[in-house]
PDB file of N, CA and C in Angstrom:
ATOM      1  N   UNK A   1     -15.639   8.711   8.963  1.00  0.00           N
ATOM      2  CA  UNK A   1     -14.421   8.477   9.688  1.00  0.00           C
ATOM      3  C   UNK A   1     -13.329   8.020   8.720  1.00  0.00           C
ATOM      4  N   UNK A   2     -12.093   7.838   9.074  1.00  0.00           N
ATOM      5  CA  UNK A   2     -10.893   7.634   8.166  1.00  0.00           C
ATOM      6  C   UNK A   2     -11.330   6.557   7.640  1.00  0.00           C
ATOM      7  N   UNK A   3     -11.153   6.587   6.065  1.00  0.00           N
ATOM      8  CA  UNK A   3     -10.566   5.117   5.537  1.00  0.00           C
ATOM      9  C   UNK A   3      -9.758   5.099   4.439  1.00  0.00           C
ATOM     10  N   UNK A   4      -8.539   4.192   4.976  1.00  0.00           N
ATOM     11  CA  UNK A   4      -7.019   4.090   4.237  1.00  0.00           C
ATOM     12  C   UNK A   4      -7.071   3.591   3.278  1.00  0.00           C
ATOM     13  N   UNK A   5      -6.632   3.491   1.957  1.00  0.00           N
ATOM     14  CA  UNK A   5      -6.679   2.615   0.717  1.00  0.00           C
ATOM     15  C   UNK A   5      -5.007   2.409   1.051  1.00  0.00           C
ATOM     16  N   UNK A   6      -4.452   1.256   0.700  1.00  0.00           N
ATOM     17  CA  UNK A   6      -3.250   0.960   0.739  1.00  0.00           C
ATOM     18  C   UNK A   6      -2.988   0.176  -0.577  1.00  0.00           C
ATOM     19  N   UNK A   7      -2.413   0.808  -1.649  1.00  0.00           N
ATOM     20  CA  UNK A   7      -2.117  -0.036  -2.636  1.00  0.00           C
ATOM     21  C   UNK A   7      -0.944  -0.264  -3.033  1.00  0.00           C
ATOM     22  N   UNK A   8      -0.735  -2.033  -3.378  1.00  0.00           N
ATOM     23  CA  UNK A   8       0.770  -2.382  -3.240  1.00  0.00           C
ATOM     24  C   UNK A   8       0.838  -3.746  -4.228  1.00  0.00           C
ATOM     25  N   UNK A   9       1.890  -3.975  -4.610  1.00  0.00           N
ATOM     26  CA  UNK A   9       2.250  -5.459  -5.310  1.00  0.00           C
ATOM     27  C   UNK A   9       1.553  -6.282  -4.168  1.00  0.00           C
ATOM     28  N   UNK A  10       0.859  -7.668  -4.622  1.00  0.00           N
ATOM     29  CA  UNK A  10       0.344  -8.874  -4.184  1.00  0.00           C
ATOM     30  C   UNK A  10       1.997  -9.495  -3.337  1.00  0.00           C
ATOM     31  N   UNK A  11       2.567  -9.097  -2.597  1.00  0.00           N
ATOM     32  CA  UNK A  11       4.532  -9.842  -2.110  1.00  0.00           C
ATOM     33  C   UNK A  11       4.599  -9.606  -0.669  1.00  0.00           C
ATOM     34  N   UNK A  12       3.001  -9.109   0.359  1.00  0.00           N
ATOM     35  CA  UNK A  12       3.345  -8.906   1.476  1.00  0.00           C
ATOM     36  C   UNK A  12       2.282 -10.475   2.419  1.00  0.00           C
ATOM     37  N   UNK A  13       3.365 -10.388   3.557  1.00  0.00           N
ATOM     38  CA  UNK A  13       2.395 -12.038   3.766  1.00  0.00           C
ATOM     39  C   UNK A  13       1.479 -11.693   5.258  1.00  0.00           C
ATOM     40  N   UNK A  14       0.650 -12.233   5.153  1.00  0.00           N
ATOM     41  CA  UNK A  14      -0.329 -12.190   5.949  1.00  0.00           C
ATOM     42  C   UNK A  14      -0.055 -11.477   7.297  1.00  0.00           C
ATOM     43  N   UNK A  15       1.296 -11.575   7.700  1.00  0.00           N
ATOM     44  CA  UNK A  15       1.479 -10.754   9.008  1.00  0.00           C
ATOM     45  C   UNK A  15       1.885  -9.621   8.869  1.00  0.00           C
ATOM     46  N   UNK A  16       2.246  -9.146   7.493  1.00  0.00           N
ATOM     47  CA  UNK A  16       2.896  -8.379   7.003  1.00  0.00           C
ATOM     48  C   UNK A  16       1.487  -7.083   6.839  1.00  0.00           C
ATOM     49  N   UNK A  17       0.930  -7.772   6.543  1.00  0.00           N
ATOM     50  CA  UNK A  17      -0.467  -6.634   6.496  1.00  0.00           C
ATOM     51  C   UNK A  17      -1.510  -6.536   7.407  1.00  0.00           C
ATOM     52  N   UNK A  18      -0.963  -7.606   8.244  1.00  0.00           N
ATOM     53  CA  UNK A  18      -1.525  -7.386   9.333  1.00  0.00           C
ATOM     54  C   UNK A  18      -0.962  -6.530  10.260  1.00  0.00           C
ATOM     55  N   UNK A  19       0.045  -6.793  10.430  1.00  0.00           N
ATOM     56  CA  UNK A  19       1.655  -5.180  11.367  1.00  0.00           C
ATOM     57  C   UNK A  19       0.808  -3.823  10.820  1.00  0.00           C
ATOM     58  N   UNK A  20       0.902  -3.626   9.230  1.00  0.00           N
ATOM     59  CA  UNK A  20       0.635  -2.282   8.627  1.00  0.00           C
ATOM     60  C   UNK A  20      -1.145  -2.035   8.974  1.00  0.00           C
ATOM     61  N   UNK A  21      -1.832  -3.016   9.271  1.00  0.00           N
ATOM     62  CA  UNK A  21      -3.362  -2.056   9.321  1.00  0.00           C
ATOM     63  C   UNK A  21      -2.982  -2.048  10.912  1.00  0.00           C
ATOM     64  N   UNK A  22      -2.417  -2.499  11.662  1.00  0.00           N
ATOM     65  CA  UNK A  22      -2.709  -2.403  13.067  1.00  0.00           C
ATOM     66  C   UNK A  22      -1.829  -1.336  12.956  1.00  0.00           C
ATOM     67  N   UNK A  23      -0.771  -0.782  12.839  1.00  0.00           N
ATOM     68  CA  UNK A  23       0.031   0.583  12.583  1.00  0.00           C
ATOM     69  C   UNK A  23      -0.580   1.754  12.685  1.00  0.00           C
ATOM     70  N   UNK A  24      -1.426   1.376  10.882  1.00  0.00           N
ATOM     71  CA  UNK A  24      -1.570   2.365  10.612  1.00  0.00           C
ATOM     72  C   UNK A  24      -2.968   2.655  11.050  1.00  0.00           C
ATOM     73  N   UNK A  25      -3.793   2.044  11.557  1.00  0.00           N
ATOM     74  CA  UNK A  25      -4.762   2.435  12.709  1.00  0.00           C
ATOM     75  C   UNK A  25      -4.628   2.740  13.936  1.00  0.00           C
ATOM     76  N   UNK A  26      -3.258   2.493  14.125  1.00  0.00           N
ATOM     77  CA  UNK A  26      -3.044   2.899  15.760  1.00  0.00           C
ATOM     78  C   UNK A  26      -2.060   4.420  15.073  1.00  0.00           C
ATOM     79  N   UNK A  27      -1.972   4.897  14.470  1.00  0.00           N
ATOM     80  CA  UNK A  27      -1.547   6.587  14.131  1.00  0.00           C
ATOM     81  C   UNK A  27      -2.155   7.161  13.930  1.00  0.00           C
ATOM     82  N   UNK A  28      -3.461   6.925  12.761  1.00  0.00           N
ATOM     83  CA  UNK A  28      -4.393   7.765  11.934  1.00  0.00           C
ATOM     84  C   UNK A  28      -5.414   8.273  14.141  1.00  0.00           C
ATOM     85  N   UNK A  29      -5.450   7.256  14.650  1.00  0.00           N
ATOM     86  CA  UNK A  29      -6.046   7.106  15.922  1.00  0.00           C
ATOM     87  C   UNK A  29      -5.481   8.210  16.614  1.00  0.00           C
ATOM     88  N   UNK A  30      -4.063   7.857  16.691  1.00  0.00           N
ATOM     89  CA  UNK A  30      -3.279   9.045  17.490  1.00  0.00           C
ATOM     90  C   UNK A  30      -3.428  10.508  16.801  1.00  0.00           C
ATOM     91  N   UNK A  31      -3.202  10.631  16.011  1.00  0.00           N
ATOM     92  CA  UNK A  31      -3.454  12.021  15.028  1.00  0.00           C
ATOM     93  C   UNK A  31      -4.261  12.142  14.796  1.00  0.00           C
ATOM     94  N   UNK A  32      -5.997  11.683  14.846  1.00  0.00           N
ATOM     95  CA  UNK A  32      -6.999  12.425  14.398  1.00  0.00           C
ATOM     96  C   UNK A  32      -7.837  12.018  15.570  1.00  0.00           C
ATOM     97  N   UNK A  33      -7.661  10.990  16.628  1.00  0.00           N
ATOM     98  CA  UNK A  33      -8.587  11.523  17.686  1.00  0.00           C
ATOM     99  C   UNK A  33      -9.628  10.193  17.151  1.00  0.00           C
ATOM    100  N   UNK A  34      -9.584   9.801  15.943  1.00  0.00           N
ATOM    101  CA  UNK A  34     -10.609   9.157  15.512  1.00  0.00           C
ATOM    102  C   UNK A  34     -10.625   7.746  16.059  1.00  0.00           C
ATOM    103  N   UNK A  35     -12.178   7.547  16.688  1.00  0.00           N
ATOM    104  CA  UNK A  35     -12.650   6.071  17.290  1.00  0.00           C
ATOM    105  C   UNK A  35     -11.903   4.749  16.297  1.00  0.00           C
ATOM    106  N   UNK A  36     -11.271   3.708  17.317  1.00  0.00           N
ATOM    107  CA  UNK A  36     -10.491   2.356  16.695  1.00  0.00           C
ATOM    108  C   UNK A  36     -11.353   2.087  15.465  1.00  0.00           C
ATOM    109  N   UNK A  37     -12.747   1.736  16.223  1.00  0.00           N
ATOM    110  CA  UNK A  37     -13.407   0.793  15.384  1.00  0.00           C
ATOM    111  C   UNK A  37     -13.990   1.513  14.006  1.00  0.00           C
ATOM    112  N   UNK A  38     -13.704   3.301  14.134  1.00  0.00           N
ATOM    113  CA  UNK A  38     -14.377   3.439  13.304  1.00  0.00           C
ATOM    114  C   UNK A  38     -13.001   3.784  12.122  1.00  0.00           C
ATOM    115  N   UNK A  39     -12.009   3.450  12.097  1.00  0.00           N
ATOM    116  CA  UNK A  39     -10.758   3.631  11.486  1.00  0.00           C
ATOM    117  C   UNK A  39     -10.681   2.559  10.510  1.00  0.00           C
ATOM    118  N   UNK A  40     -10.887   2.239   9.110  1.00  0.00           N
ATOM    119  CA  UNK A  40     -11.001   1.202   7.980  1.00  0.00           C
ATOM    120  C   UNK A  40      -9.385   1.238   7.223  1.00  0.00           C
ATOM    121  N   UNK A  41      -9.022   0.256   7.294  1.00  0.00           N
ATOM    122  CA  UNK A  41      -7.806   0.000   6.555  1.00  0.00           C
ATOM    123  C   UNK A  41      -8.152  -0.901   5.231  1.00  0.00           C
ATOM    124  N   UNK A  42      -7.802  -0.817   3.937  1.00  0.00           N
ATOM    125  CA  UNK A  42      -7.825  -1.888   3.069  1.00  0.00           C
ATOM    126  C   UNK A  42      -6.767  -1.594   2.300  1.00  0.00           C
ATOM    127  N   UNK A  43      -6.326  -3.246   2.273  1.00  0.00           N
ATOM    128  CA  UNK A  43      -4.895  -2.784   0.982  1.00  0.00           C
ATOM    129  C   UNK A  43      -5.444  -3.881  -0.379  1.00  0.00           C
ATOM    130  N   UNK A  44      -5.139  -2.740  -0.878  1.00  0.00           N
ATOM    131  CA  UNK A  44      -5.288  -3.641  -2.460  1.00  0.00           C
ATOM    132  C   UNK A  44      -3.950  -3.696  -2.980  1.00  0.00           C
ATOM    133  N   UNK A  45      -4.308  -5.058  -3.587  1.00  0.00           N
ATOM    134  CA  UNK A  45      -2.788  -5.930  -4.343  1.00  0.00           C
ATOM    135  C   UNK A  45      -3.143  -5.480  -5.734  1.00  0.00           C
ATOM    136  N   UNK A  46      -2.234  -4.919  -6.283  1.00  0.00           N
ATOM    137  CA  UNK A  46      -2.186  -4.977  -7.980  1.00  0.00           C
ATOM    138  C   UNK A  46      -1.305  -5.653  -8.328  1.00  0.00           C
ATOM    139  N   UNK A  47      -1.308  -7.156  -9.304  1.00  0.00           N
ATOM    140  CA  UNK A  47      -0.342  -7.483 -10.067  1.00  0.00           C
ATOM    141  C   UNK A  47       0.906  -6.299 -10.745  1.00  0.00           C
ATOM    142  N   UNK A  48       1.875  -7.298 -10.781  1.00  0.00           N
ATOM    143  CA  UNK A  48       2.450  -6.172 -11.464  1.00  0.00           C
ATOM    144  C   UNK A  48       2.500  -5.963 -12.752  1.00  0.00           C
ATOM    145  N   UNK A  49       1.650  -6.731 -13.573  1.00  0.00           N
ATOM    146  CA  UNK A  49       1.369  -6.838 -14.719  1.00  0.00           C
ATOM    147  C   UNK A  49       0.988  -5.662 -15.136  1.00  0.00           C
ATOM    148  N   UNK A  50      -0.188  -5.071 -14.307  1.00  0.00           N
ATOM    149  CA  UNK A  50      -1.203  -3.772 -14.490  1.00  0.00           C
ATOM    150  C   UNK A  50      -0.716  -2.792 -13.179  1.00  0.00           C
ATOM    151  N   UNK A  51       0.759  -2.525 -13.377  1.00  0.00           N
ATOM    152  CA  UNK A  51       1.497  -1.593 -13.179  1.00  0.00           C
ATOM    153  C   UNK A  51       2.411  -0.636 -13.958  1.00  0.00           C
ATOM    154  N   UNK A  52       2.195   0.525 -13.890  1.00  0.00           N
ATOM    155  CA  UNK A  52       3.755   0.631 -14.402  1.00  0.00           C
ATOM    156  C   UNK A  52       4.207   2.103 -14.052  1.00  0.00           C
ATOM    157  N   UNK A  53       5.452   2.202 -13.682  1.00  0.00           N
ATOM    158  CA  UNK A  53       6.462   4.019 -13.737  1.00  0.00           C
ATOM    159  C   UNK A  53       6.803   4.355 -14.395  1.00  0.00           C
ATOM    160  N   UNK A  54       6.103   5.814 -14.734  1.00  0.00           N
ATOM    161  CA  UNK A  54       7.256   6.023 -16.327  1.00  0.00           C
ATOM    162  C   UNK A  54       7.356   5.977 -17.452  1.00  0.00           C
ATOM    163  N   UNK A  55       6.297   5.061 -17.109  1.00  0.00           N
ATOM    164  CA  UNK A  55       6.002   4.423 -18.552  1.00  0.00           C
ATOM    165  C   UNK A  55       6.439   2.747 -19.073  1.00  0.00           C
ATOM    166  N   UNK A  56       6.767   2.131 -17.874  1.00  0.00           N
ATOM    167  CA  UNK A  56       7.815   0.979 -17.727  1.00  0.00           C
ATOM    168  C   UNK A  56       6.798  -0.043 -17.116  1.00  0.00           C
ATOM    169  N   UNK A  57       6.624  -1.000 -17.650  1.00  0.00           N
ATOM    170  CA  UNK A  57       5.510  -1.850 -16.910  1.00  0.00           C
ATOM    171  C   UNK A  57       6.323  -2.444 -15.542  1.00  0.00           C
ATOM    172  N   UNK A  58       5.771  -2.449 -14.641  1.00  0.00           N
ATOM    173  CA  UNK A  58       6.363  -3.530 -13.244  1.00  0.00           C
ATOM    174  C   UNK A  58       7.006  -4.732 -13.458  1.00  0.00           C
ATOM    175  N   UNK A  59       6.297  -5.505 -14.985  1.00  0.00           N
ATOM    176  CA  UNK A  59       7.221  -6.834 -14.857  1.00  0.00           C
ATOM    177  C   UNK A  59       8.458  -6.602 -15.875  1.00  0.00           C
ATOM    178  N   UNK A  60       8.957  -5.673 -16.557  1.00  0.00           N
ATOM    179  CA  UNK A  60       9.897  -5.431 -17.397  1.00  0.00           C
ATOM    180  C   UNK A  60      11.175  -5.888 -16.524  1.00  0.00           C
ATOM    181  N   UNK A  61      12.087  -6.249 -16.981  1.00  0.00           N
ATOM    182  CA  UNK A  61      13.388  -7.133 -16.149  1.00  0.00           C
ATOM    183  C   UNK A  61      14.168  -5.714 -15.392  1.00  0.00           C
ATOM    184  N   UNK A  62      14.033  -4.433 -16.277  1.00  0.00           N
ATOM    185  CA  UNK A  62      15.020  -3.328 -15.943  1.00  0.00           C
ATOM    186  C   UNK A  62      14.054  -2.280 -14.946  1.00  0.00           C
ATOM    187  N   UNK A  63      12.762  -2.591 -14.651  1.00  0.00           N
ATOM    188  CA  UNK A  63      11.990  -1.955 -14.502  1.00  0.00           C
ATOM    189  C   UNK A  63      12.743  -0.743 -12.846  1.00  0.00           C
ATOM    190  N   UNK A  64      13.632  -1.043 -12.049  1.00  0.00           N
ATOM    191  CA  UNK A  64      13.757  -0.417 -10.925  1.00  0.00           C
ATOM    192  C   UNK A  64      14.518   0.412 -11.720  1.00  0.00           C
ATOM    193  N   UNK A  65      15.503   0.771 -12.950  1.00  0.00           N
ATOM    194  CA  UNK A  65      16.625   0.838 -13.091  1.00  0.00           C
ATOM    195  C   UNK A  65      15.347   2.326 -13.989  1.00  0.00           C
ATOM    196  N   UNK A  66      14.374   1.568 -14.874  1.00  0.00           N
ATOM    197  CA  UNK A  66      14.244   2.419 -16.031  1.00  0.00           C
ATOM    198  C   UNK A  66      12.580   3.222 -15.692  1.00  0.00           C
ATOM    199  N   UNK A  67      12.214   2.848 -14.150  1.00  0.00           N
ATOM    200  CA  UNK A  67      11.325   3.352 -13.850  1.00  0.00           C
ATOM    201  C   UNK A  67      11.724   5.111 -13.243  1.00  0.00           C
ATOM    202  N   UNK A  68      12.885   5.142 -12.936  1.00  0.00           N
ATOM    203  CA  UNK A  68      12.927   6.309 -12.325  1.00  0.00           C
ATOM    204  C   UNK A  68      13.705   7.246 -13.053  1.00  0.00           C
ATOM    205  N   UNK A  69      13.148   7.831 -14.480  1.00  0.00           N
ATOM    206  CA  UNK A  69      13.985   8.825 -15.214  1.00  0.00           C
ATOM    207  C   UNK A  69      13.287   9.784 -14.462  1.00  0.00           C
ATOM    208  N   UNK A  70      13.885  10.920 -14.315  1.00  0.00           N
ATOM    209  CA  UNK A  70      13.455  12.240 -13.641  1.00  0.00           C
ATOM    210  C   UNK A  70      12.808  13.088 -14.709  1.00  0.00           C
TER     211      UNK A  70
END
């Protein structure tokens, strides 16, 4: 049955990921028909240390500016 990986910066607060698995289990539900209980949500936090776009690590000061060269 579905299961979501959600990966994101450690900056969302407890209700905050709680809204998004109840969401996004109540859609994956609507669109695939698939049983509540058997619908798995997990979000993993990555520092932003052991991030990066581009080539630009997440904690670099310019990082929104110099993450998105095309």
């Amino acid at each position: 049955m579905p299961f979501i990986t959600v990966t994101t910066w450690p900056n969302q607060t407890d209700e905050q990921c709680r809204h998004l698995i109840e969401e996004l289990t109540k859609t994956t539900h609507e669109v695939t028909g698939a049983p509540l209980d058997k619908i798995t949500v997990v979000i993993q936090e990555i520092p932003q240390s052991r991030w990066g776009e581009a080539g630009v690590m997440a904690t670099h000061p310019e990082f929104p500016t110099l993450s998105r060269k095309y």
